[in-house]
PDB file of N, CA and C in Angstrom:
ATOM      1  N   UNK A   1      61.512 -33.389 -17.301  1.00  0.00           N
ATOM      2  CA  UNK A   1      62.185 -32.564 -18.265  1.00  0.00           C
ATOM      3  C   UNK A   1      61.924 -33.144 -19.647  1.00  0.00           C
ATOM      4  N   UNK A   2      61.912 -32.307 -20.899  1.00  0.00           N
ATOM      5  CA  UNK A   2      61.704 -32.796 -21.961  1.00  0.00           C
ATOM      6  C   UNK A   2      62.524 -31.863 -23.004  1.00  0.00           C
ATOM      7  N   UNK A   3      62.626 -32.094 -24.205  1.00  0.00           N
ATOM      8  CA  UNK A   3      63.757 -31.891 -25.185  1.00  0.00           C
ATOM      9  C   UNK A   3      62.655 -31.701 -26.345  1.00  0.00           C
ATOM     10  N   UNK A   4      62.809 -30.723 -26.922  1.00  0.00           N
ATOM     11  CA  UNK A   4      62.087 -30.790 -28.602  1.00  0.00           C
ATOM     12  C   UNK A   4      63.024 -29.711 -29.516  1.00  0.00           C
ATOM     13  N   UNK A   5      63.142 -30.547 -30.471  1.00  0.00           N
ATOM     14  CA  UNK A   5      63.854 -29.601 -31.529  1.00  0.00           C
ATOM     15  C   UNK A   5      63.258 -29.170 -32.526  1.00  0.00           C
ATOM     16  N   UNK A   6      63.208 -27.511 -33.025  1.00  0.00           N
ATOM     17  CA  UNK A   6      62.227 -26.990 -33.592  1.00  0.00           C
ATOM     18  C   UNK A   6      63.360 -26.215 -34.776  1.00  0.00           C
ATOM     19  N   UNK A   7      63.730 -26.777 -35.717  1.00  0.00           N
ATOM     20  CA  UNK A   7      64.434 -26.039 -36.983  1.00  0.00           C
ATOM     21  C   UNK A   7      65.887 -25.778 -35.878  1.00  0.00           C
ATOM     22  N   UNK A   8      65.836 -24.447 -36.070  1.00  0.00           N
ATOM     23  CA  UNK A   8      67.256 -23.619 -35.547  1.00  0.00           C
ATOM     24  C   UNK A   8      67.099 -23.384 -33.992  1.00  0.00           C
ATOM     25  N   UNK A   9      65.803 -24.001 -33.534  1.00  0.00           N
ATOM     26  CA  UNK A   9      65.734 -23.192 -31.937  1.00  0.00           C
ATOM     27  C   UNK A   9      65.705 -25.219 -31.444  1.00  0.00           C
ATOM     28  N   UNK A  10      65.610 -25.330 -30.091  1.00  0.00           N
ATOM     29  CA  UNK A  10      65.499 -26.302 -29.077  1.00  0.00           C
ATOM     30  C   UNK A  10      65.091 -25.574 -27.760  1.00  0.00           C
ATOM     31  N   UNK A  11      63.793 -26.566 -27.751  1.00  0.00           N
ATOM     32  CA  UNK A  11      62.966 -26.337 -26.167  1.00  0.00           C
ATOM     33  C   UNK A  11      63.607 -27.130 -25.624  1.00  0.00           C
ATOM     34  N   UNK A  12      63.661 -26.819 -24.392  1.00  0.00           N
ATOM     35  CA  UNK A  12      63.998 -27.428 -22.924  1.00  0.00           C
ATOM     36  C   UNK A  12      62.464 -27.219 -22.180  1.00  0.00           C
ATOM     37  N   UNK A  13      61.986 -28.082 -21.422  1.00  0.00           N
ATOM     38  CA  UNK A  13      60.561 -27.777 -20.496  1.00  0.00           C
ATOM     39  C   UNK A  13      61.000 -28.548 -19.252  1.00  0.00           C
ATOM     40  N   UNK A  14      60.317 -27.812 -18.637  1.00  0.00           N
ATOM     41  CA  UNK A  14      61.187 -28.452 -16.852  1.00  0.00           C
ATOM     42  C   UNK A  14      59.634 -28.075 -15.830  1.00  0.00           C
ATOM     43  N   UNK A  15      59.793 -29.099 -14.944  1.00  0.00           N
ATOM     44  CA  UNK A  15      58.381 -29.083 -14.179  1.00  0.00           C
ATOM     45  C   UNK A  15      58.974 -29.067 -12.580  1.00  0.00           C
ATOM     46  N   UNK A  16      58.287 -28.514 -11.992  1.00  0.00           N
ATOM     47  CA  UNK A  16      58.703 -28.676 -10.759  1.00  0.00           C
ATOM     48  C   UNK A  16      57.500 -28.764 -10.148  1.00  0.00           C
ATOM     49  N   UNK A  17      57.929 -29.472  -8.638  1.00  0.00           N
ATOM     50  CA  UNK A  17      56.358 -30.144  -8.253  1.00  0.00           C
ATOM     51  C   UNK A  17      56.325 -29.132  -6.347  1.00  0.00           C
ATOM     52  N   UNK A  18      56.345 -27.836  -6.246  1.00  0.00           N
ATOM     53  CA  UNK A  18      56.561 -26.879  -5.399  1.00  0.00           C
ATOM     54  C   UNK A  18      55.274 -26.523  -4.945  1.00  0.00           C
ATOM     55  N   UNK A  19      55.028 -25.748  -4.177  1.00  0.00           N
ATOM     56  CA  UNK A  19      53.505 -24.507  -4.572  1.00  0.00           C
ATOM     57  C   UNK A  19      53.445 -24.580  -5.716  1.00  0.00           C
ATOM     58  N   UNK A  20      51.894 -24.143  -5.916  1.00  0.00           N
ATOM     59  CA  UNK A  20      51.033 -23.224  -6.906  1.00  0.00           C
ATOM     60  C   UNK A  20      51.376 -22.060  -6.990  1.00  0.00           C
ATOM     61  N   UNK A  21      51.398 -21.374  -8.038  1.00  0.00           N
ATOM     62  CA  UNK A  21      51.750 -19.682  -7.646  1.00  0.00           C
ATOM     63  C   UNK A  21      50.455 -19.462  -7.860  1.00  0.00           C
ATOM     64  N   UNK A  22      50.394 -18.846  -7.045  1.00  0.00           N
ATOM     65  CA  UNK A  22      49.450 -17.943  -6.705  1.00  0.00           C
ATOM     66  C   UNK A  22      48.926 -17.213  -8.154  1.00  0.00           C
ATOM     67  N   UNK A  23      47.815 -16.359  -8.263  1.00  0.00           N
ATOM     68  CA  UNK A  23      47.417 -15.548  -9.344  1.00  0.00           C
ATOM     69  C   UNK A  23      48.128 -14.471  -9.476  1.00  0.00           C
ATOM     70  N   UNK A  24      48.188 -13.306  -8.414  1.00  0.00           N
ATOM     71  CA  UNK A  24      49.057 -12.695  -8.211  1.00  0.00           C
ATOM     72  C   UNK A  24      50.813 -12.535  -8.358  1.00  0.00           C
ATOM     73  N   UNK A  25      50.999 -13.825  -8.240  1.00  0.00           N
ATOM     74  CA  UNK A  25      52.545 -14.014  -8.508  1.00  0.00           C
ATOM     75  C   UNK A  25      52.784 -13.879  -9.762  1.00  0.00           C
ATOM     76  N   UNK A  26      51.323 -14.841 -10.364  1.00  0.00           N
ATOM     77  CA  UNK A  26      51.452 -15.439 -11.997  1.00  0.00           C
ATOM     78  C   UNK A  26      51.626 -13.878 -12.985  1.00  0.00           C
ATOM     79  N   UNK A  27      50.722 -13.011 -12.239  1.00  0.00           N
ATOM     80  CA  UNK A  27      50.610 -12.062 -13.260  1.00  0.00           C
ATOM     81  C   UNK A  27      51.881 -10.881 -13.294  1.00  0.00           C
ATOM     82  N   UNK A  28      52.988 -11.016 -12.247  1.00  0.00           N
ATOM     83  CA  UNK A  28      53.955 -10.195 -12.622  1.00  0.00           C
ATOM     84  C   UNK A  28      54.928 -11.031 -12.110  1.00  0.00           C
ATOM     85  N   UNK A  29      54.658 -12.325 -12.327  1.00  0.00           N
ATOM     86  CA  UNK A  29      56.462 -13.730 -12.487  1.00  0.00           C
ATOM     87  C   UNK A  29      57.859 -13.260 -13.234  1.00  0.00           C
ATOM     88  N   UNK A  30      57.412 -11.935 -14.171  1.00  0.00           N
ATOM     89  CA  UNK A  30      59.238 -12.123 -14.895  1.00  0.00           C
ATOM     90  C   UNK A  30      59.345 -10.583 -14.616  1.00  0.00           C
ATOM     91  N   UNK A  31      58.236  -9.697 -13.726  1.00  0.00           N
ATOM     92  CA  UNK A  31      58.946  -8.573 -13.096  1.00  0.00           C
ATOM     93  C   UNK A  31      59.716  -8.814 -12.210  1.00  0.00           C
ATOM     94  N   UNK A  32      60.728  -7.856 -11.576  1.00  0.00           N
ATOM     95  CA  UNK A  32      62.214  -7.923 -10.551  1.00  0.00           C
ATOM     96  C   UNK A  32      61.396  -7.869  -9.478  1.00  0.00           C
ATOM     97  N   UNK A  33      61.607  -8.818  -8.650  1.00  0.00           N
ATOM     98  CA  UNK A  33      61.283  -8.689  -7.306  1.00  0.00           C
ATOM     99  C   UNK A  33      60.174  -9.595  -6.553  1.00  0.00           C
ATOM    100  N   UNK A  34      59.660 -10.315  -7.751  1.00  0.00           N
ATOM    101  CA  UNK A  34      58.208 -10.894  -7.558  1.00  0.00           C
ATOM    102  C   UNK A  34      58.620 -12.330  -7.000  1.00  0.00           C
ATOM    103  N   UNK A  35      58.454 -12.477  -5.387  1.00  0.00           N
ATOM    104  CA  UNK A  35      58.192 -14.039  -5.176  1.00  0.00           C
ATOM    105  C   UNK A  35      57.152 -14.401  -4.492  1.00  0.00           C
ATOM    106  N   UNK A  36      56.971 -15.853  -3.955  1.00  0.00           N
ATOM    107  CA  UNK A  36      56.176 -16.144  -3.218  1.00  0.00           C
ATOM    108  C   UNK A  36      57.404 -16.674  -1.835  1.00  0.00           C
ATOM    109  N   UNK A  37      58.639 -16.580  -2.215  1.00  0.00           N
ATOM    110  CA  UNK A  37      59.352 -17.102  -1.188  1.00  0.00           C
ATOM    111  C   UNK A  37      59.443 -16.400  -0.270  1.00  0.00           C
ATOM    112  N   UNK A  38      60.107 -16.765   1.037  1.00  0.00           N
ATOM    113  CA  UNK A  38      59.891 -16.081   2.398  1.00  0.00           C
ATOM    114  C   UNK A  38      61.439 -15.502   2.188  1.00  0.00           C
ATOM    115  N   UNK A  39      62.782 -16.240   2.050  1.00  0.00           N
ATOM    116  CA  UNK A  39      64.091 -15.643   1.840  1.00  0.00           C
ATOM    117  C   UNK A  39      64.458 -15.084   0.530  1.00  0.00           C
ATOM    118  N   UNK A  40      63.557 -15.520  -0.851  1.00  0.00           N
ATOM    119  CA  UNK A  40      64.070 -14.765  -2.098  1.00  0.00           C
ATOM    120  C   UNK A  40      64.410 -13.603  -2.555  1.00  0.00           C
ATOM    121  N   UNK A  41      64.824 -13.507  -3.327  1.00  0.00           N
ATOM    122  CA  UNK A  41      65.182 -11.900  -3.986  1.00  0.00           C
ATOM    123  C   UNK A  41      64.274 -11.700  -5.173  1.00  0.00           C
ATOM    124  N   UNK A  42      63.296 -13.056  -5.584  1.00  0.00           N
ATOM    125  CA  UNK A  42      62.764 -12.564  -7.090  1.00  0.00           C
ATOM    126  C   UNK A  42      63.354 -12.204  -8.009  1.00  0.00           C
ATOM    127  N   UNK A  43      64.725 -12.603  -8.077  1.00  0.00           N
ATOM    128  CA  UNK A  43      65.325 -12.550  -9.775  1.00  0.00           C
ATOM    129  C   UNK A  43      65.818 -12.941 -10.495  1.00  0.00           C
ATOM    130  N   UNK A  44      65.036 -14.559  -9.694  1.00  0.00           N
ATOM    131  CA  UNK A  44      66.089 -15.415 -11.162  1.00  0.00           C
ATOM    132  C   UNK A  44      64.908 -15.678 -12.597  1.00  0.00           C
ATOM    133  N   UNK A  45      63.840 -15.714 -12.047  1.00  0.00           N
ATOM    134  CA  UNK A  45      63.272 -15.896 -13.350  1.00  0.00           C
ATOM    135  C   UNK A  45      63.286 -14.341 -14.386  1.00  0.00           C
ATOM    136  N   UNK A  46      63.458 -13.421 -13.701  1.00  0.00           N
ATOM    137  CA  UNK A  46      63.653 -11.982 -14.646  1.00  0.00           C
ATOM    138  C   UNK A  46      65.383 -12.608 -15.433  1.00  0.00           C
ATOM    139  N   UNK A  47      66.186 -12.766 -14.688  1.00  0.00           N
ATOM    140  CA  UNK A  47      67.262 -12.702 -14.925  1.00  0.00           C
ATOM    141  C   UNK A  47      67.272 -13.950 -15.958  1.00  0.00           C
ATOM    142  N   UNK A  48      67.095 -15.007 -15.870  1.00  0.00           N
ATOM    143  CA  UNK A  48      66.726 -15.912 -16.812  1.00  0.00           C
ATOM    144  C   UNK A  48      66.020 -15.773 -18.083  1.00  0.00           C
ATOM    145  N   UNK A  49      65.025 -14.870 -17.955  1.00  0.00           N
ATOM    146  CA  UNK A  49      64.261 -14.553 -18.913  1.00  0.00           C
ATOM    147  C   UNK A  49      65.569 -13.368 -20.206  1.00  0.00           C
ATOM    148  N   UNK A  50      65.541 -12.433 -19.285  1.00  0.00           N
ATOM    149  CA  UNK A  50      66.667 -11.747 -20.034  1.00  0.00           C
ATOM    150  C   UNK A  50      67.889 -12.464 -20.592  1.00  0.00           C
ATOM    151  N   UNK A  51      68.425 -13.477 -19.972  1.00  0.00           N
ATOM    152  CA  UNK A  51      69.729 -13.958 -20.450  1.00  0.00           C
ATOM    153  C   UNK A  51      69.000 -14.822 -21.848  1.00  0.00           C
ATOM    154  N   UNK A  52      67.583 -15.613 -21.656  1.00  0.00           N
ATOM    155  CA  UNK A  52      67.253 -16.017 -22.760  1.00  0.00           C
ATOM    156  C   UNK A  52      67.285 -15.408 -24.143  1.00  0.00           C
ATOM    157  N   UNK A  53      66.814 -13.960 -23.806  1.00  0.00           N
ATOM    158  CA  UNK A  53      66.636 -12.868 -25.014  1.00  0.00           C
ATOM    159  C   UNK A  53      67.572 -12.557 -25.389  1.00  0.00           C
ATOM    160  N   UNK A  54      68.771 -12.399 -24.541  1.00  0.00           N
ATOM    161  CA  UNK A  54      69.507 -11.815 -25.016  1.00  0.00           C
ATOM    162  C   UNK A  54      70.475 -13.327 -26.315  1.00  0.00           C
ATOM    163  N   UNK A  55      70.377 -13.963 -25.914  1.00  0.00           N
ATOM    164  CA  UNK A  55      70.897 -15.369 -27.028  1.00  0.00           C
ATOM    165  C   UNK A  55      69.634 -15.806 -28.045  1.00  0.00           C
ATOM    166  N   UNK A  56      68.891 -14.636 -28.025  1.00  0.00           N
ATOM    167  CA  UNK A  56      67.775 -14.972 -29.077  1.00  0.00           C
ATOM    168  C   UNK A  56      66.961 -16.080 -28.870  1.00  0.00           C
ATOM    169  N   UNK A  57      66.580 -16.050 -27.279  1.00  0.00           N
ATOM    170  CA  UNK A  57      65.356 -17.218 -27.819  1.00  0.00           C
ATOM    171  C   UNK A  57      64.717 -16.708 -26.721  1.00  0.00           C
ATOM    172  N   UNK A  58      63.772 -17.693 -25.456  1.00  0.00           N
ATOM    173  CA  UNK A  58      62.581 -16.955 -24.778  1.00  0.00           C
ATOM    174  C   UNK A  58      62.285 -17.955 -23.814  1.00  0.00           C
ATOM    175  N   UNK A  59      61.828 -17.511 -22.735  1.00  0.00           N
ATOM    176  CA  UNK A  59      61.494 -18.300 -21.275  1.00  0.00           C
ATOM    177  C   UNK A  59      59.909 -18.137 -20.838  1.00  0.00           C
ATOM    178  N   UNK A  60      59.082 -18.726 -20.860  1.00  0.00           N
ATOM    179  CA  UNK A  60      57.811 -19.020 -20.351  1.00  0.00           C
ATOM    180  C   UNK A  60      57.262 -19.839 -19.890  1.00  0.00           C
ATOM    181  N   UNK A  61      56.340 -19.007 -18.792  1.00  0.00           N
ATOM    182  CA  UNK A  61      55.633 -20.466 -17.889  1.00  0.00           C
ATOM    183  C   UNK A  61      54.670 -21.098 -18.894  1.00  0.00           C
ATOM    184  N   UNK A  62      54.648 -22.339 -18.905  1.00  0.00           N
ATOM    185  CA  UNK A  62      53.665 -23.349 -19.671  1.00  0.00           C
ATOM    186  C   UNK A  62      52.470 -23.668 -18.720  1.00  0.00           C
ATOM    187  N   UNK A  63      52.346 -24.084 -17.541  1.00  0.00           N
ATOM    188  CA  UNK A  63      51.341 -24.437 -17.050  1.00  0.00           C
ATOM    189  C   UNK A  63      51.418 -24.566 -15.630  1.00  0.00           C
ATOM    190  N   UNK A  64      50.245 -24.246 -15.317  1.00  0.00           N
ATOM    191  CA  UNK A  64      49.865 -24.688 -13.336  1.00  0.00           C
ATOM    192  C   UNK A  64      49.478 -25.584 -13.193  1.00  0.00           C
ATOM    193  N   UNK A  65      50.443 -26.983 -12.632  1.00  0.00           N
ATOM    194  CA  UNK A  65      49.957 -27.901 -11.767  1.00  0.00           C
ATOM    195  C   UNK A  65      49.468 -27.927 -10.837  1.00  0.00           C
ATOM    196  N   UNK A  66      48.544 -29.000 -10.139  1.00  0.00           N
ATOM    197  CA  UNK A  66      48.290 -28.899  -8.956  1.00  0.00           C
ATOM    198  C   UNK A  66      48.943 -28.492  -8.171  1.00  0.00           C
ATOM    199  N   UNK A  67      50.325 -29.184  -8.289  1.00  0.00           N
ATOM    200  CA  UNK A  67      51.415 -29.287  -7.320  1.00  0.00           C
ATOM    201  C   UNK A  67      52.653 -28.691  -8.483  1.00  0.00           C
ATOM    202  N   UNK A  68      52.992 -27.237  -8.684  1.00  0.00           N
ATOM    203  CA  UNK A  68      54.142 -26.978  -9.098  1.00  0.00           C
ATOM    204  C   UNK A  68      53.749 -26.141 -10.428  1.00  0.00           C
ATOM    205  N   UNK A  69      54.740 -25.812 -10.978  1.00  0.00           N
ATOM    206  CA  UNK A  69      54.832 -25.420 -12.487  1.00  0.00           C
ATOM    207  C   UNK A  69      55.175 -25.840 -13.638  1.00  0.00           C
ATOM    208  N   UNK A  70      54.915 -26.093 -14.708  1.00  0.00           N
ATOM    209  CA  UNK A  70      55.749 -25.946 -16.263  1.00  0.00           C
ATOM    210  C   UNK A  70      56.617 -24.613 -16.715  1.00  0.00           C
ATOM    211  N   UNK A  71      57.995 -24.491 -17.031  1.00  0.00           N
ATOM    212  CA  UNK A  71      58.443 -23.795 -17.707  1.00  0.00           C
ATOM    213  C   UNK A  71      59.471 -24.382 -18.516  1.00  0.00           C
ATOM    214  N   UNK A  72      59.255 -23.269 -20.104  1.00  0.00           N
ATOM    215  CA  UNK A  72      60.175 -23.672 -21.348  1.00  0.00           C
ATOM    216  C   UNK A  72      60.970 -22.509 -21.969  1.00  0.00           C
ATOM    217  N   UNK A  73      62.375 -23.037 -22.092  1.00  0.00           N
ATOM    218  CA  UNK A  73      62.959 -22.333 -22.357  1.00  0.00           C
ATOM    219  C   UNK A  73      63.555 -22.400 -24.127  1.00  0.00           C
ATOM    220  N   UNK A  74      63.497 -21.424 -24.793  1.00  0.00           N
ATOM    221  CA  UNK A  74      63.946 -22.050 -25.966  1.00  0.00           C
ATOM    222  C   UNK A  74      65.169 -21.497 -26.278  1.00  0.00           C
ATOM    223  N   UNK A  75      65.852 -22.137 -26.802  1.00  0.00           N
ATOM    224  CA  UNK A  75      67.263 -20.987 -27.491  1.00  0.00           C
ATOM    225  C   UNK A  75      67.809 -21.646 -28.650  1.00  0.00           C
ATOM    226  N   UNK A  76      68.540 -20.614 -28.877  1.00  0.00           N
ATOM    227  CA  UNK A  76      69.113 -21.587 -30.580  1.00  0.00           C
ATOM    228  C   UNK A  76      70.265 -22.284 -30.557  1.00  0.00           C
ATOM    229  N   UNK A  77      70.301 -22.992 -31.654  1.00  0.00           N
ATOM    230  CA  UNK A  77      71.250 -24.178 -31.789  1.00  0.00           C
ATOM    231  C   UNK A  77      72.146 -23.888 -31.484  1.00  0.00           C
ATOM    232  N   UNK A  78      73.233 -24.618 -30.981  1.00  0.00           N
ATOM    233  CA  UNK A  78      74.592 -24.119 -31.347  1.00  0.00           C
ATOM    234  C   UNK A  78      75.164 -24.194 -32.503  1.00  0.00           C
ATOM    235  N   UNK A  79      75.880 -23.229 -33.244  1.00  0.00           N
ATOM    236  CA  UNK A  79      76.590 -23.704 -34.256  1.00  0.00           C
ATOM    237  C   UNK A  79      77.227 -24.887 -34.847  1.00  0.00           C
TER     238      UNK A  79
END
């Protein structure tokens, strides 16, 4: 996990060391429904993504590890 503060916003980046997603996964990850899991529902990263926007800031995958993903979330300061 890592921390960067950018003016009024702060990244959060978080790695997890899981599967690869797939290409297919990669290209519709923050549509409803999209997993690679066998029990999931596919909606926490939609749902995450939206709760980001909606507090004005934004959720994206950063990178494919061998083993896992990068994602960063940014949002704004608190008051």
């Amino acid at each position: 996990m890592a921390l960067a503060e950018m003016g009024e916003m702060v990244a959060i980046s978080v790695r997890d060391n899981g599967p690869r997603l797939a290409p297919e996964i990669r290209r519709n990850l923050f549509m409803p429904f999209t997993t690679n899991k066998e029990k999931g529902l596919g909606l926490s990263l939609i749902i995450s993504e939206d709760i980001s926007w909606e507090l004005g800031g934004s959720l994206r995958l950063d990178m494919i590890h061998e083993k896992g993903s990068s994602f960063t979330i940014e949002l704004r300061r608190a008051a």
